[in-house]
Protein backbone atom coordinates (compact mmCIF):
# COMPACT_ATOMS: atom_id res chain seq x y z
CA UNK A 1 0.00 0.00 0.00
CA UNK A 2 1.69 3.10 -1.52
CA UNK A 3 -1.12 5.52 -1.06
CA UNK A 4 -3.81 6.17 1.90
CA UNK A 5 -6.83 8.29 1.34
CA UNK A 6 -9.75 8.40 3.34
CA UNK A 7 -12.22 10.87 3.86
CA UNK A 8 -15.74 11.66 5.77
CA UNK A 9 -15.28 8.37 7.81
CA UNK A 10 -18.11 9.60 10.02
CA UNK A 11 -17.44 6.73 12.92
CA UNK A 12 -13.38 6.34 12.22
CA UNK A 13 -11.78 7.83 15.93
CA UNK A 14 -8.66 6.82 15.77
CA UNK A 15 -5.35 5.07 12.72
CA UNK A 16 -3.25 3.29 15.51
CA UNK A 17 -2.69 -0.04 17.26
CA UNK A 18 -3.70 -1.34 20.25
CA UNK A 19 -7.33 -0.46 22.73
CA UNK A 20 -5.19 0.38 25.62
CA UNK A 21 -1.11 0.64 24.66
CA UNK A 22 -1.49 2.71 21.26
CA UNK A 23 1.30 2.09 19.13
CA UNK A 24 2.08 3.35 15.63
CA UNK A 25 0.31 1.57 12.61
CA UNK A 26 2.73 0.02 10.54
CA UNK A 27 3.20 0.37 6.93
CA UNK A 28 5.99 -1.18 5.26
CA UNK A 29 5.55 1.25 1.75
CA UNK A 30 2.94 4.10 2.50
CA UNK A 31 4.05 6.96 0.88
CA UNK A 32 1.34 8.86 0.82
CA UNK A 33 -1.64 9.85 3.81
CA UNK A 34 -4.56 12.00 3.47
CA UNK A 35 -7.28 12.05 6.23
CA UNK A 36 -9.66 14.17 5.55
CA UNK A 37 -13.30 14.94 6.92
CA UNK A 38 -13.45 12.76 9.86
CA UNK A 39 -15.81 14.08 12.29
CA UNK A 40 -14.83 11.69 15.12
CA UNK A 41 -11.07 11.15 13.96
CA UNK A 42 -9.30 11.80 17.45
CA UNK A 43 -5.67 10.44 16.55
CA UNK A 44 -3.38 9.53 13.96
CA UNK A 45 -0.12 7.00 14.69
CA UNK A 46 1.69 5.95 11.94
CA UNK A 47 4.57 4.32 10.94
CA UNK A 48 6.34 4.10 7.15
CA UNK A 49 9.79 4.35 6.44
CA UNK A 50 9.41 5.98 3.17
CA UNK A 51 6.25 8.48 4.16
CA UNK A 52 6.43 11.51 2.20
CA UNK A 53 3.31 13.07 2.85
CA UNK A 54 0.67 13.48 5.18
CA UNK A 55 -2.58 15.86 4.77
CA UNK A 56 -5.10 15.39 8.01
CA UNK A 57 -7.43 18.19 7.33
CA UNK A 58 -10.82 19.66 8.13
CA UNK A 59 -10.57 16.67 11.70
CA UNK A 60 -12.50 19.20 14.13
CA UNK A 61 -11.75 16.34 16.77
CA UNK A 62 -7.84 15.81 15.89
CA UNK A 63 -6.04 16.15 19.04
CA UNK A 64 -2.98 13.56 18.59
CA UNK A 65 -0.30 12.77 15.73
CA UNK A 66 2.55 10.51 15.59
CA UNK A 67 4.61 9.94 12.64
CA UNK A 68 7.26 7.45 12.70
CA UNK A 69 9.65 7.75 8.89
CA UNK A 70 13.04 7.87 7.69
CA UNK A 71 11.87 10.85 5.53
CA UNK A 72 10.83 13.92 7.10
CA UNK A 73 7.47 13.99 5.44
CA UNK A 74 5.63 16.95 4.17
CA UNK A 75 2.77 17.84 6.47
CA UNK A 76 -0.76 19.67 6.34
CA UNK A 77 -3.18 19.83 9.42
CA UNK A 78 -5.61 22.88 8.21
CA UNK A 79 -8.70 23.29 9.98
CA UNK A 80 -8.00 21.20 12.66
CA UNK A 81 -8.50 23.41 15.19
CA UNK A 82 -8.33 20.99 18.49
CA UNK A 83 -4.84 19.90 17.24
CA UNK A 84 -2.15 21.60 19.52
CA UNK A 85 1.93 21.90 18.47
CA UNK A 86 2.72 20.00 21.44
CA UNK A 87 0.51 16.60 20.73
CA UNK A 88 1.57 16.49 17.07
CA UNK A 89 5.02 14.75 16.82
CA UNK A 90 7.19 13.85 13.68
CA UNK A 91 9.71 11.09 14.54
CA UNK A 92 12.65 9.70 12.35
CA UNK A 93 13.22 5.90 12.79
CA UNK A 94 16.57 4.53 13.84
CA UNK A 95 19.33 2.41 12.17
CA UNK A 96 18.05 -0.41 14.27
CA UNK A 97 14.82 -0.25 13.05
CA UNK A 98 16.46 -1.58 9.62
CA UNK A 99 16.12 -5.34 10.10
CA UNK A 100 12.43 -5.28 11.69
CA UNK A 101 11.32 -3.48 8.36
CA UNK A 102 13.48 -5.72 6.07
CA UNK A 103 11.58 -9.19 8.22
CA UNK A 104 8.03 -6.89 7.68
CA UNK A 105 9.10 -6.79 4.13
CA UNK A 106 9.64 -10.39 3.60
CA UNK A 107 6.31 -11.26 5.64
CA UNK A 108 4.47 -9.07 3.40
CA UNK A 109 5.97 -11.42 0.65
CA UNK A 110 5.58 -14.37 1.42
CA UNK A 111 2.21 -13.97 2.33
CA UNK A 112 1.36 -12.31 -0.93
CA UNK A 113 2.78 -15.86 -2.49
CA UNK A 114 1.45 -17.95 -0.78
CA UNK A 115 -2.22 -16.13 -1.34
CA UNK A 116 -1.64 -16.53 -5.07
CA UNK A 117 -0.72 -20.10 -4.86
């Protein structure tokens, strides 16, 4: 999945794992994120090494962002207007994180072969 867009989800609260420990969604090639429209949309925790972009606008209930990348991605969060400096935070992933991608790679994979088998 190179490309995320999603807009007026009128029941979607939060992108993130985990009910009660929320951790970082993991994509192994999104590129691209645009959130847009969510009514109830509260956070957004995401993790892509190669993320370039993410657009969360018009979220009247955004309050929380996490983005976990190698790139430091280009970001938009217009009319958002719950969303404070201090809750939105743009990480870059470690060296070490290298071999836990490369295995999520080669999951992704082999389960993609094995489906077309």
């Amino acid at each position: 999945l190179k490309k995320l867009y999603l807009s007026g989800c009128l029941e979607l609260t939060a992108i993130q794992e985990g009910k009660v420990f929320f951790e970082p969604l993991r994509f192994s090639n999104l590129q691209i994120l645009h959130v847009d429209q969510c009514p109830k949309l509260k956070g957004v925790r995401v993790r892509s090494p190669c993320l370039k972009e993410v657009n969360l606008n018009k979220n009247a209930e955004l309050v929380q962002v996490k983005v976990v990348s190698f790139l430091k991605p280009e970001t938009h969060f217009q009319e958002c207007p719950k969303l404070d400096s201090s809750k939105m935070k743009l990480e870059r992933m470690k060296e070490s994180d290298l071999e836990e991608i490369s295995q999520e790679l080669r999951n992704d994979e082999s389960f993609i072969l094995s489906a077309l088998k």
